[in-house]
Structure formats: C-alpha cells, structure tokens
N, C-alpha and C. Protein backbone atom coordinates (compact mmCIF):
# COMPACT_ATOMS: atom_id res chain seq x y z
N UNK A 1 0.84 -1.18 0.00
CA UNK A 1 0.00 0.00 0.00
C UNK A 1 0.88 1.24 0.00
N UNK A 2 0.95 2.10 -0.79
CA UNK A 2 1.25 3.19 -0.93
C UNK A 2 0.60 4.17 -0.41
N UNK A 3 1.54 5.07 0.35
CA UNK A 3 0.61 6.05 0.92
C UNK A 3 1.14 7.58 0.02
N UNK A 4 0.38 8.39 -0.20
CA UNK A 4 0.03 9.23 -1.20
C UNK A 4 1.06 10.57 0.36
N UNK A 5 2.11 10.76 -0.20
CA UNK A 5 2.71 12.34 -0.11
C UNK A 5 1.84 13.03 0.46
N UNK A 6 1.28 13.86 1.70
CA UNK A 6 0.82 15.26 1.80
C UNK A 6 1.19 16.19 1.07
N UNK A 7 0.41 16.85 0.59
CA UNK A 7 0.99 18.20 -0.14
C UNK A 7 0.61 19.50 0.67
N UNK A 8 0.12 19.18 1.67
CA UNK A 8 -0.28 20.03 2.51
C UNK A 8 0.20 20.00 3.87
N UNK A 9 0.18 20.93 5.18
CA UNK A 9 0.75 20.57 6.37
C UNK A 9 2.17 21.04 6.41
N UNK A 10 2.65 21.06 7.73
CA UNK A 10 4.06 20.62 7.62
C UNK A 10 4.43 19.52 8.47
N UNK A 11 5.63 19.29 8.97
CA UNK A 11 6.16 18.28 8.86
C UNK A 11 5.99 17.49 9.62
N UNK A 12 5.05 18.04 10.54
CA UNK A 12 3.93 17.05 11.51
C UNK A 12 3.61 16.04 10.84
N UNK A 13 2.56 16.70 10.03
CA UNK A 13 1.59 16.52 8.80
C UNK A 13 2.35 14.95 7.76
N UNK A 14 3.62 15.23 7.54
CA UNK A 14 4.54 14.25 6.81
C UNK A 14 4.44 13.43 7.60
N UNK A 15 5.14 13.39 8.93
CA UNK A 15 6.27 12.47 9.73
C UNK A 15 4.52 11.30 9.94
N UNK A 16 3.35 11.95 10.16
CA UNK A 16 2.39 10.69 10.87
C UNK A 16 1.94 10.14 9.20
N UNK A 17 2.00 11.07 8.07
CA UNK A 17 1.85 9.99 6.74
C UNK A 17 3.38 9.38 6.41
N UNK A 18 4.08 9.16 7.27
CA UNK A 18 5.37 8.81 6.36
C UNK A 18 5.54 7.17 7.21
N UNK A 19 4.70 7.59 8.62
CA UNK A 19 4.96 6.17 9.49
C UNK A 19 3.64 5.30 8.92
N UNK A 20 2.59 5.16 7.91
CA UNK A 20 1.90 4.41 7.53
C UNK A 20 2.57 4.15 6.07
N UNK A 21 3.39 4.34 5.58
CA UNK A 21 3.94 3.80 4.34
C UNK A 21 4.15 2.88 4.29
N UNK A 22 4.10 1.86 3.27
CA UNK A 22 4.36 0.68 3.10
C UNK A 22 4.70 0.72 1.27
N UNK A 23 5.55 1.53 0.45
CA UNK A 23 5.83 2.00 -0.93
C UNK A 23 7.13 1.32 -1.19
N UNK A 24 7.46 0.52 -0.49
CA UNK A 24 8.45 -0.52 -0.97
C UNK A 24 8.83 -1.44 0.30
N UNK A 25 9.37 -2.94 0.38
CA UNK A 25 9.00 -3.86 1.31
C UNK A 25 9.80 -3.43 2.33
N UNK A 26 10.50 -2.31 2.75
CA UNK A 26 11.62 -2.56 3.84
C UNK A 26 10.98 -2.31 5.40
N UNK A 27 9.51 -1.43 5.35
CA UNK A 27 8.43 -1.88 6.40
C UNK A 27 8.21 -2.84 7.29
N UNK A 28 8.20 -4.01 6.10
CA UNK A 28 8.08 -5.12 6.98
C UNK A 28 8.60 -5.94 8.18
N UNK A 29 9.80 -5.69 7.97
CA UNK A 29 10.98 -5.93 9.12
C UNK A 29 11.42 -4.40 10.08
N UNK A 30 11.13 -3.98 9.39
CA UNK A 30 12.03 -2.93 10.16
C UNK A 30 11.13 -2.37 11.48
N UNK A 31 11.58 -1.62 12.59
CA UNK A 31 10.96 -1.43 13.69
C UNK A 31 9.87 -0.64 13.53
N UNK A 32 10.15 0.68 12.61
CA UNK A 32 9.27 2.05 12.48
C UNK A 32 9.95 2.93 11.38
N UNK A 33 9.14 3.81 11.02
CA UNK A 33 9.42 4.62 9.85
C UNK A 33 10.59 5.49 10.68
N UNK A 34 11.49 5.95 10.24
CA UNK A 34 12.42 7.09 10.74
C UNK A 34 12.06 8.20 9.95
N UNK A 35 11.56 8.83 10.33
CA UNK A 35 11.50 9.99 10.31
C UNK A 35 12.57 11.39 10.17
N UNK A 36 12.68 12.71 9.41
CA UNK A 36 14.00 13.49 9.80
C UNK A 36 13.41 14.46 10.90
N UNK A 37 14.43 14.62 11.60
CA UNK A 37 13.93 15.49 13.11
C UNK A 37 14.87 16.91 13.06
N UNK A 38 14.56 17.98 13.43
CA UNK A 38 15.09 19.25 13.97
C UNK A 38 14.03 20.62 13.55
N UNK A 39 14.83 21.66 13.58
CA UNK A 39 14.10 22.93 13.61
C UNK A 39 12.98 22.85 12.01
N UNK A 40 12.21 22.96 12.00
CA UNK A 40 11.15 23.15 10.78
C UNK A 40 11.57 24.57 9.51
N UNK A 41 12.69 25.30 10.24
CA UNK A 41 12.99 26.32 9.59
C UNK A 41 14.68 26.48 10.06
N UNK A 42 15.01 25.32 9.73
CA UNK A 42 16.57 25.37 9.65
C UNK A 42 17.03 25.69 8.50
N UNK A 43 18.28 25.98 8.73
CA UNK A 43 19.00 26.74 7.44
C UNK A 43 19.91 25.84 6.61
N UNK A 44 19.80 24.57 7.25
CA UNK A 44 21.04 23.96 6.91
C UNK A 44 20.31 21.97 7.38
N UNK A 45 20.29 21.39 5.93
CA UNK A 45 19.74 19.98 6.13
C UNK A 45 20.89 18.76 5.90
N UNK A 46 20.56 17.82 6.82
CA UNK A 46 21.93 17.21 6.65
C UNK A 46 21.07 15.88 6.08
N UNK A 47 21.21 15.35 5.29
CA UNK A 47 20.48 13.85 4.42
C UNK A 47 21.91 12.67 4.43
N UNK A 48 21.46 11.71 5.15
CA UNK A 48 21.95 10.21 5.68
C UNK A 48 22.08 9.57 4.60
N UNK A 49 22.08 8.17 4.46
CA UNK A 49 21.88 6.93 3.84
C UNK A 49 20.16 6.39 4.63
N UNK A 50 20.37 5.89 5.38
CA UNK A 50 18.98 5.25 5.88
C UNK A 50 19.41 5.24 7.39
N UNK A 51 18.25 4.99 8.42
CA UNK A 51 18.75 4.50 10.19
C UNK A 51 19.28 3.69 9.95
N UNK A 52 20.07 3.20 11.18
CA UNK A 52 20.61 2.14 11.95
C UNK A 52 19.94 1.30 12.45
N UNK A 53 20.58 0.28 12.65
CA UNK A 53 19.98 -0.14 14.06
C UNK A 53 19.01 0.63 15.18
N UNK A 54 20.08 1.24 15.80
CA UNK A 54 19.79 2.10 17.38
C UNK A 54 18.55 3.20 16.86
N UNK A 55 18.63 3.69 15.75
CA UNK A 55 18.10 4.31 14.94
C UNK A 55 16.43 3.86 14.76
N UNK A 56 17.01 2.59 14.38
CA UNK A 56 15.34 2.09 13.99
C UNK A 56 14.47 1.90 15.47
N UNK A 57 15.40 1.45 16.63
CA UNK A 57 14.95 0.86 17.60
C UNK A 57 14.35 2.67 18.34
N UNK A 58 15.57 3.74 18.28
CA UNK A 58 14.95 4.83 18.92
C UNK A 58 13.43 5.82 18.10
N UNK A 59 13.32 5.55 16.89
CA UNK A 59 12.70 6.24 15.92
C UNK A 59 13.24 7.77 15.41
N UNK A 60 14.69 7.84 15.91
CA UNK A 60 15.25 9.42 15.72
C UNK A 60 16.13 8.86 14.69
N UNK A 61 16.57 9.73 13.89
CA UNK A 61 18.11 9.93 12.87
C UNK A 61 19.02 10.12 13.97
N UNK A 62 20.20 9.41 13.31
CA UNK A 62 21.61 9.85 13.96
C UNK A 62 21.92 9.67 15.17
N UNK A 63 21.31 8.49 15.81
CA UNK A 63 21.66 9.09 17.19
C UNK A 63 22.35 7.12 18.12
N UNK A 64 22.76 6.54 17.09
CA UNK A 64 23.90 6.02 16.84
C UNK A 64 25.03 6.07 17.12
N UNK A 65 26.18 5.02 16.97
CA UNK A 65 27.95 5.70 16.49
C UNK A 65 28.25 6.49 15.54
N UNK A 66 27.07 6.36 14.52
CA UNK A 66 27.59 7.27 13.36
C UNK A 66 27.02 8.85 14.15
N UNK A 67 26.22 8.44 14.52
CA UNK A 67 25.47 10.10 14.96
C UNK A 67 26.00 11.10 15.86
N UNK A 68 26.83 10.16 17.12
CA UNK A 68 27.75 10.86 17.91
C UNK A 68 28.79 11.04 17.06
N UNK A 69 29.48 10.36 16.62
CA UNK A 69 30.61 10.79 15.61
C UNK A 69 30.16 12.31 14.47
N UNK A 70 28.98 12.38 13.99
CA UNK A 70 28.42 13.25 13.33
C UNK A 70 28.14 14.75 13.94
N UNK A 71 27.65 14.35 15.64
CA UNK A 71 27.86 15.82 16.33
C UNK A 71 29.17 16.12 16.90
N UNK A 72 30.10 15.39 16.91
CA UNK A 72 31.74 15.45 17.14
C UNK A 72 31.99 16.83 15.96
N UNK A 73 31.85 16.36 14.67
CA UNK A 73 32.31 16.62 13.39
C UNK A 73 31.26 18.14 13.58
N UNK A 74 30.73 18.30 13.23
CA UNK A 74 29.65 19.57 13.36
C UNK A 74 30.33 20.38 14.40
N UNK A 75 30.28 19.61 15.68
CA UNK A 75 30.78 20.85 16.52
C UNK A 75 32.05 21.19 16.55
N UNK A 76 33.22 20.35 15.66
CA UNK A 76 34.07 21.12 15.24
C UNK A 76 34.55 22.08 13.93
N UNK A 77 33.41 21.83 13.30
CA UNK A 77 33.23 22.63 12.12
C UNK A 77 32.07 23.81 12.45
N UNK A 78 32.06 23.83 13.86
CA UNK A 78 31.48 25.24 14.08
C UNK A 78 29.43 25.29 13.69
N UNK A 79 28.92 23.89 13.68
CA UNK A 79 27.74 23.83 13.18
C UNK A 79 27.12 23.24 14.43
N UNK A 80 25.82 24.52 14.77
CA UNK A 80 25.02 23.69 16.05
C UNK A 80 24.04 22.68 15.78
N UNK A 81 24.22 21.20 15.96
CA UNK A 81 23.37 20.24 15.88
C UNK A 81 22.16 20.68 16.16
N UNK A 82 21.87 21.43 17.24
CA UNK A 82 20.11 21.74 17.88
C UNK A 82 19.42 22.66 16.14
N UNK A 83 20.16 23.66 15.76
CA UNK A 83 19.93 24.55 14.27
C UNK A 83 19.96 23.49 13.01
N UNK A 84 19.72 22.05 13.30
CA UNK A 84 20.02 21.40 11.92
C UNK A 84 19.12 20.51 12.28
N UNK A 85 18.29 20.31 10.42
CA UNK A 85 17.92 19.36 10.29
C UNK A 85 18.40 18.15 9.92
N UNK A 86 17.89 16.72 10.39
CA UNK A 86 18.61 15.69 9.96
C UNK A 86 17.72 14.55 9.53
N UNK A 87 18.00 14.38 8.23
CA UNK A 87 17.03 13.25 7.87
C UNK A 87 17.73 12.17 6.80
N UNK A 88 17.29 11.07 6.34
CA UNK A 88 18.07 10.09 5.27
C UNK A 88 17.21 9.91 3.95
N UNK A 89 17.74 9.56 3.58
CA UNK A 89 17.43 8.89 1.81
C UNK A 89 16.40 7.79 2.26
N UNK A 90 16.61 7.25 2.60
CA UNK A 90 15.23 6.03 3.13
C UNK A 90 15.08 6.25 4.62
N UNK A 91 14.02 5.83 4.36
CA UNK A 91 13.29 5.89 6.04
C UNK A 91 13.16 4.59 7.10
N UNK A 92 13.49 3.48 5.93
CA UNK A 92 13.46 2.33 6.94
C UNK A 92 14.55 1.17 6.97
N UNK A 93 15.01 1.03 8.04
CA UNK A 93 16.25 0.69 8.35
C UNK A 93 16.44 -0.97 7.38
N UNK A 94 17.02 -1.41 6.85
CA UNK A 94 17.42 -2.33 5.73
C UNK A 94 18.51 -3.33 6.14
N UNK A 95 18.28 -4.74 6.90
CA UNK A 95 18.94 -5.29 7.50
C UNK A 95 19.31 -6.56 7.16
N UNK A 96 20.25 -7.44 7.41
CA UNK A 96 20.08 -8.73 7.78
C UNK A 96 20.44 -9.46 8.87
N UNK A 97 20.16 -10.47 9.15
CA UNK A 97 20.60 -11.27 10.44
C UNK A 97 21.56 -12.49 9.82
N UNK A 98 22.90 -12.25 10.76
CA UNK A 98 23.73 -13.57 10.65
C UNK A 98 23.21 -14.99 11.12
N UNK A 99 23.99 -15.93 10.68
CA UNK A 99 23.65 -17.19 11.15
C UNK A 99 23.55 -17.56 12.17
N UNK A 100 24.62 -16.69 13.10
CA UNK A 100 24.95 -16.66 14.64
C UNK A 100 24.54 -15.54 14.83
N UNK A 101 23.87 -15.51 16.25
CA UNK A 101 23.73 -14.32 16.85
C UNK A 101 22.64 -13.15 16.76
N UNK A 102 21.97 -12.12 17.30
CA UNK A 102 21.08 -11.82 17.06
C UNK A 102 21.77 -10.06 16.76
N UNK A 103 22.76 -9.76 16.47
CA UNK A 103 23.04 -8.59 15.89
C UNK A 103 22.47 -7.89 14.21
N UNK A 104 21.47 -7.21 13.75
CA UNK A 104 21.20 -7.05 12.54
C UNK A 104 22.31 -6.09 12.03
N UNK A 105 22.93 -6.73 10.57
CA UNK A 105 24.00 -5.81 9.53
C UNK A 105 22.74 -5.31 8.85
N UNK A 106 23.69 -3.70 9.00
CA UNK A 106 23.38 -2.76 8.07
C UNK A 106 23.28 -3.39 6.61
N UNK A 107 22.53 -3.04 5.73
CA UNK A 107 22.29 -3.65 3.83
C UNK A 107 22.04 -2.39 2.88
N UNK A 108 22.80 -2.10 2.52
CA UNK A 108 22.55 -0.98 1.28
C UNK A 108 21.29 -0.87 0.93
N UNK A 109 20.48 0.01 0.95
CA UNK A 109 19.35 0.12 0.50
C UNK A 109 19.72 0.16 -1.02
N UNK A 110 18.87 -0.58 -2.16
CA UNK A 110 18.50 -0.56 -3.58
C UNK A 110 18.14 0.54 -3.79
N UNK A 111 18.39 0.70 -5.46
CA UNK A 111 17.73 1.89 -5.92
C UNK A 111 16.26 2.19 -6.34
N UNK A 112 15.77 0.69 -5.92
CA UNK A 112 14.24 0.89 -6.53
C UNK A 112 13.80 1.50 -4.72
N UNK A 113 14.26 1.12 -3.79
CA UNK A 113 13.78 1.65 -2.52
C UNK A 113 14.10 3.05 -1.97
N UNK A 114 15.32 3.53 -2.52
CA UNK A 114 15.82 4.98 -2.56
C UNK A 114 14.93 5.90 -3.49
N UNK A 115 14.52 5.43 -4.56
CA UNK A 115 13.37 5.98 -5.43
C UNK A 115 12.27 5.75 -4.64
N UNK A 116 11.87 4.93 -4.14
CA UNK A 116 10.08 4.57 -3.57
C UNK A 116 10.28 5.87 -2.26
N UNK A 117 11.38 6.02 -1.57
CA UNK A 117 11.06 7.26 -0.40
C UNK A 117 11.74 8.26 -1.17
N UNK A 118 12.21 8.96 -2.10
CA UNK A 118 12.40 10.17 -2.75
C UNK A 118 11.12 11.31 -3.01
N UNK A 119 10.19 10.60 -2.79
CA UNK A 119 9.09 11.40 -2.71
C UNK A 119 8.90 12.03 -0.99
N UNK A 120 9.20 11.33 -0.37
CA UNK A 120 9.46 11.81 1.16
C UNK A 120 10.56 12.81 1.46
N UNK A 121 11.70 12.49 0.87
CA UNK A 121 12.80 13.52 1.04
C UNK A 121 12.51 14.73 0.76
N UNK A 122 12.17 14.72 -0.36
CA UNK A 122 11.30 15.91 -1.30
C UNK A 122 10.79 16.65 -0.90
N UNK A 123 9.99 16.37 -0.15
CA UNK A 123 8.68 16.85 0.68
C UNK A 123 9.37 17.94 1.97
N UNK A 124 10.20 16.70 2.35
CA UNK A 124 11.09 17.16 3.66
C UNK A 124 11.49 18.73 3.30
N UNK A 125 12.64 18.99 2.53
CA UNK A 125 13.13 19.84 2.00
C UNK A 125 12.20 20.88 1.46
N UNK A 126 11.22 20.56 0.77
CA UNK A 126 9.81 21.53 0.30
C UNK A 126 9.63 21.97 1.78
N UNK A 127 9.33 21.67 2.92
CA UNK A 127 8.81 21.91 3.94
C UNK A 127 9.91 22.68 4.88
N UNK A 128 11.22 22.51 4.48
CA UNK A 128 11.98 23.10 5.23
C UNK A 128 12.65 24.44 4.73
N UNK A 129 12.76 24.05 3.55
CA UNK A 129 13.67 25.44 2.55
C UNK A 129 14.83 25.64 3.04
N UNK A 130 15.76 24.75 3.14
CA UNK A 130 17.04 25.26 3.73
C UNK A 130 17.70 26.16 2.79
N UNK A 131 18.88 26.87 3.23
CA UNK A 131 19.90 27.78 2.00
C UNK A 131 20.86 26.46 1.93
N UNK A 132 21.35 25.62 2.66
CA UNK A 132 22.19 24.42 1.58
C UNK A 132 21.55 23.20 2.49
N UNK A 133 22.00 21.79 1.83
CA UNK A 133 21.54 20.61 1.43
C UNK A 133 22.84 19.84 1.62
N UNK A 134 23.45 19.37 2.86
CA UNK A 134 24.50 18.34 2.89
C UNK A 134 24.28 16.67 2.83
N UNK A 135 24.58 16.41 1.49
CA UNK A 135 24.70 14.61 1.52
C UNK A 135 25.38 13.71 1.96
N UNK A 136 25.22 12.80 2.96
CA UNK A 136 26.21 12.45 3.67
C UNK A 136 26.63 10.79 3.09
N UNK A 137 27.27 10.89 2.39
CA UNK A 137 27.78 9.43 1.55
C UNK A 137 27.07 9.48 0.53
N UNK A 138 26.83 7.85 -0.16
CA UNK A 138 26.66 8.17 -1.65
C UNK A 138 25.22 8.21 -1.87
N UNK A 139 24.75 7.28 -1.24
CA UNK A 139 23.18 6.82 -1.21
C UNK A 139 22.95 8.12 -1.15
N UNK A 140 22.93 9.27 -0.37
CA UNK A 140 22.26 10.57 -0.11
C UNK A 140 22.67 11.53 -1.38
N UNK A 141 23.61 10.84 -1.91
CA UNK A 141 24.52 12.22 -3.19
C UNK A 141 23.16 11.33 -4.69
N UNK A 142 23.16 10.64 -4.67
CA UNK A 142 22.60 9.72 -5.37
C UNK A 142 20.89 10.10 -5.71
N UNK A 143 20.50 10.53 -4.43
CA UNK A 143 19.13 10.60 -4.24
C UNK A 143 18.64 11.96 -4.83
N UNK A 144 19.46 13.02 -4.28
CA UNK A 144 19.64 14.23 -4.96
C UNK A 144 20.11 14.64 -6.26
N UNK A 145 21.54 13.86 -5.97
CA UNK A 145 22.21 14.54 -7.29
C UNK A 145 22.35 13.60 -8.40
N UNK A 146 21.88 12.38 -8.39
CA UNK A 146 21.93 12.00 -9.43
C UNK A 146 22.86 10.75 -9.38
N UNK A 147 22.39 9.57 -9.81
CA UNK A 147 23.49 8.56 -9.82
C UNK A 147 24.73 8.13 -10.30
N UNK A 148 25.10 9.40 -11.35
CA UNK A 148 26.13 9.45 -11.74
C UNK A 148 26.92 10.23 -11.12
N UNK A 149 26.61 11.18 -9.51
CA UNK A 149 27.59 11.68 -8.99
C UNK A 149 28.17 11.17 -7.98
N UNK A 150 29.33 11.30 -8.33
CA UNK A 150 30.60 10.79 -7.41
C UNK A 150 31.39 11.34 -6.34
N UNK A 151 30.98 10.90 -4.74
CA UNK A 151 31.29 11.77 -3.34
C UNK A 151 32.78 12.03 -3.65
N UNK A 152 33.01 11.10 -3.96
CA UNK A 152 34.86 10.77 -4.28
C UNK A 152 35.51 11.73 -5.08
N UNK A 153 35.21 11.82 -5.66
CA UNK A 153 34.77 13.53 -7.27
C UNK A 153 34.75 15.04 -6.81
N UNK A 154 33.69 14.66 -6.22
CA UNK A 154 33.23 16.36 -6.13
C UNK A 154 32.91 16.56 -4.45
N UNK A 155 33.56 15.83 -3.73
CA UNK A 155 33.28 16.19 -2.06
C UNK A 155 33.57 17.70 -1.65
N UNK A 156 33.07 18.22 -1.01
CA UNK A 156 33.04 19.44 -0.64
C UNK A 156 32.77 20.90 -1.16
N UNK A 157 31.94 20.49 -2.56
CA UNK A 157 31.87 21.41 -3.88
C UNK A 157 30.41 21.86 -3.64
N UNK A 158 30.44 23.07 -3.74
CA UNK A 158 28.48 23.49 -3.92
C UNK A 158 28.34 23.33 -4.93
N UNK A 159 26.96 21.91 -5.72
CA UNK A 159 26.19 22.25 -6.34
C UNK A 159 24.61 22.69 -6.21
N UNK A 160 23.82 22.29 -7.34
CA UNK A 160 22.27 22.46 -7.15
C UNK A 160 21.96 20.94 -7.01
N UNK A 161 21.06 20.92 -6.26
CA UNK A 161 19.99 19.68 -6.00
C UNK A 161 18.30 20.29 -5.60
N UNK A 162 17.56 20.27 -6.89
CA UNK A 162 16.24 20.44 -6.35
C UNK A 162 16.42 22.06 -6.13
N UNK A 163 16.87 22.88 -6.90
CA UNK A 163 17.10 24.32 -6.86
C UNK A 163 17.70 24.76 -5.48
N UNK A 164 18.21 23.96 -4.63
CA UNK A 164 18.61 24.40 -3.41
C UNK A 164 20.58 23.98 -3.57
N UNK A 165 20.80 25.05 -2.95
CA UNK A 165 22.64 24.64 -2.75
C UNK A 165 22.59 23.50 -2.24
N UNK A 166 23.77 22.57 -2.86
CA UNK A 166 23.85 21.40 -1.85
C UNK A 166 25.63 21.26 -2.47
N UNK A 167 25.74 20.36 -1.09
CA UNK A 167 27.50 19.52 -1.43
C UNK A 167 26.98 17.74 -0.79
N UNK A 168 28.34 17.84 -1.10
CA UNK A 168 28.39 15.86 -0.89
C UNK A 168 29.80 15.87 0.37
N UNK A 169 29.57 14.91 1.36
CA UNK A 169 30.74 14.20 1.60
C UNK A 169 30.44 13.10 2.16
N UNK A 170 31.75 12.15 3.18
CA UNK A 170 31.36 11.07 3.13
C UNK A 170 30.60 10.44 4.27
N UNK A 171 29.50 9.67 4.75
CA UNK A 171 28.87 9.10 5.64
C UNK A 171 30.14 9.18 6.58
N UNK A 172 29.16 9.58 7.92
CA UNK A 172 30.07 9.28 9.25
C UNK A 172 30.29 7.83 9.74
N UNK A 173 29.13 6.92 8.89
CA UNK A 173 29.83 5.47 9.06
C UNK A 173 31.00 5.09 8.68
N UNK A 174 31.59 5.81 7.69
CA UNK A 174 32.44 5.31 6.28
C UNK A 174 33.73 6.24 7.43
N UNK A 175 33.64 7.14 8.33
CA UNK A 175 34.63 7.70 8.78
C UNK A 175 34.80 6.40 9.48
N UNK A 176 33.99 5.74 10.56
CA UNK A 176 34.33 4.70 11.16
C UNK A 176 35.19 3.52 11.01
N UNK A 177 34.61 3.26 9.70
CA UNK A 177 35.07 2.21 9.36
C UNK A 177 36.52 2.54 8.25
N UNK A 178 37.05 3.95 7.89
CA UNK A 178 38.07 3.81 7.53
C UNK A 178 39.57 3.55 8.76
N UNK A 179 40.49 2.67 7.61
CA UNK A 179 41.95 2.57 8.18
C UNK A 179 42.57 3.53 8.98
N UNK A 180 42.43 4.81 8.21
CA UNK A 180 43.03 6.10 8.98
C UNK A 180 41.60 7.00 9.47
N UNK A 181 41.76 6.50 10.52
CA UNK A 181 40.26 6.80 10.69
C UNK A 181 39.97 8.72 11.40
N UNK A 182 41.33 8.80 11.91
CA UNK A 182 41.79 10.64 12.23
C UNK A 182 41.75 11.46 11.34
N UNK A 183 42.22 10.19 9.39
CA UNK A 183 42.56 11.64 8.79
C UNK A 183 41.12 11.73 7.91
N UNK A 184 40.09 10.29 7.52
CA UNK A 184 38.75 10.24 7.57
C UNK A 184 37.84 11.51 8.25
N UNK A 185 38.63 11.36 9.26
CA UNK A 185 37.60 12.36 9.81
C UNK A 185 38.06 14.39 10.11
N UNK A 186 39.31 14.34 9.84
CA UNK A 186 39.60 15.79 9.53
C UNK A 186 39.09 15.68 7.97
N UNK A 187 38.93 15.32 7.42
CA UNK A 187 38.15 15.16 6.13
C UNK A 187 36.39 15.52 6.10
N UNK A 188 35.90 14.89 6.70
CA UNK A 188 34.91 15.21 7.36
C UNK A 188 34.11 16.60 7.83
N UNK A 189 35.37 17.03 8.63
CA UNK A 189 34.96 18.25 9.21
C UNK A 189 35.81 18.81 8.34
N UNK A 190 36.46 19.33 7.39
CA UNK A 190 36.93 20.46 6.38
C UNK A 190 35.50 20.47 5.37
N UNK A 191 35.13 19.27 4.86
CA UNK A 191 33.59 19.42 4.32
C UNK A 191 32.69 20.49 4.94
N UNK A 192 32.69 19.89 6.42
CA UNK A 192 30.97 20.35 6.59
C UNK A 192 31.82 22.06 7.28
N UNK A 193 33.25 22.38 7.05
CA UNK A 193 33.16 23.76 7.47
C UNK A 193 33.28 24.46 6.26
N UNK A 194 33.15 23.87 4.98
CA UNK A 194 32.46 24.36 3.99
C UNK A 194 31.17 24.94 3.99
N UNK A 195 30.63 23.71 4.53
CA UNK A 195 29.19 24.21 4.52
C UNK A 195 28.74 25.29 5.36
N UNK A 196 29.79 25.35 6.73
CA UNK A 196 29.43 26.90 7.51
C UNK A 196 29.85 27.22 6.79
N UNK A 197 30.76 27.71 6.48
CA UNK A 197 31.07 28.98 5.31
C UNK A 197 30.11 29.62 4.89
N UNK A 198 29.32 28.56 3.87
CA UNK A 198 28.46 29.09 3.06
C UNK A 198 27.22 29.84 3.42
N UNK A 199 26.95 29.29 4.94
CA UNK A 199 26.25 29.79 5.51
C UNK A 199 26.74 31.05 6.05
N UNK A 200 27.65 31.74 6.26
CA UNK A 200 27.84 32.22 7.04
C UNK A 200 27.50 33.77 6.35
C-alpha cells in the first residue's frame, strides 16, 4: 500500500503519513518509519543513507555511532546540531541477520527503494527550505544529485539539488570504518566547514 505524499501541512503533517507507508517492502521488518527530526525552519539539512539499528529501535536519525561521531564533526566545524535538520534517503532501516547471533547488519538500500522514499525527502526539504543541502555518503549524493555523482569527485563542492545549494561528503559510518580513521575524519569536518562557510 502506498501512501500518497501530503501536499499540505508541515512536517507534523509528513512524519504521521510517512509512518503508515508501506511504498516498498523494507516496512516489513524494520521497527518504524524514521523519520528526519530538527528545527522546521533550519538553514542547513543534513540527508543520511537510511537508520541504523539504534536508529530504527529509537525512531530518531543519527543518534547512533555514526550520529555521535556526526555531532563530534559539526561541533568542530562550528555547526550547532540543535539549528540542523537531519534526515536520510530512506526511512526504513534495511537489515540482515547472521547465522549466529542476534546482531542485525546494516544492507545498502536498492535503488528501486531509494526511489520509492524520494518522494518523502522531497517533501522534507519543500517543507523546510534550507539555503544548503548536505549529503552524507553516496546513497544521499545519489538521491539528490543524481546517480552518476561521485562523493569521491566532487566532495566538498556546492552544487544544485532540487534548486537548493547542496554539497556531498562522506557518511560518518564510512569515517568509522576507515583505516586512517583521524585523517577520515579531519576530512569530514573540512567538508561540513564548507558548509558553515556558506552559511555564514
């Protein structure tokens, strides 16, 4: 069952039509719709890959390892987490279970499921009007900018997405899980103090 976009409301209005969706199967398993959470008139939107785990289980964005790692990075690039919105490319967390054990792995969300909630993102951003649009890894550069753009390419560059400024860099998971994981993440924060900049 597909549930039909509000075109009306704000983001109240979204977040209680976005938790009856069922527009592609990842519903079924997953705990609850995630929703993006912060100021309704922030200046500055930060777009994920999809929840987590902790994510799916709390019903908030970000608030995870990747998410503490994410307000680490912000607050050294001079950006107040409470002034930002934060939301993902999909809304429902995309898992599997090992043979052993009851830990669920993270699963790339598909592109037919990144398309089925692009109408939600959409909305998000219609409802928020930020002055820029930060993608955080590829799934989020993908959703916006197009599947032929490359974080690896053009990280830290203002383009347009959806007539609004936007840049790309890389998921705060992907800081985690890199080798050099210090210089990952001064990487990180030279991005998003781009993005103050721009704001500023």
């Amino acid at each position: 069952m597909t549930i039909e976009v509000p075109t009306r409301g704000g983001l109240t209005a979204l977040r209680r039509a976005a938790a009856e969706c069922q527009g592609c199967g990842l519903y079924r398993d997953a705990t609850q719709t995630v929703f993006g959470a912060g100021p309704a008139d922030a200046r500055m939107v930060l777009v994920g890959e999809q929840p987590g785990d902790r994510e799916d289980l709390a019903g908030e964005p970000f608030v995870g390892p990747a998410g503490m790692l994410l307000d680490r990075a912000l607050g050294d690039a001079g950006i107040d987490r409470d002034e930002v919105y934060v939301t993902n490319a999909v809304k429902h967390f995309k898992f599997t279970l090992p043979a052993r054990g009851k830990r669920r792995i993270h699963q790339k969300p598909s592109q037919g499921e990144v398309s089925a909630c692009r109408p939600w993102l959409l909305a998000e951003l219609d409802r928020v009007r930020p002055e820029l649009v930060v993608c955080l890894g590829a799934t989020a550069a993908s959703a916006l900018l197009g599947p032929d753009f490359r974080v690896s390419q053009r990280r830290g560059e203002i383009v347009a997405a959806q007539g609004i400024p936007a840049m790309a860099t890389v998921h705060p998971s992907a800081v985690l899980r890199a080798p050099d994981r210090e210089a990952a993440y001064r990487g990180l924060v030279a991005d998003l103090t781009v993005a103050a900049r721009h704001q500023a």
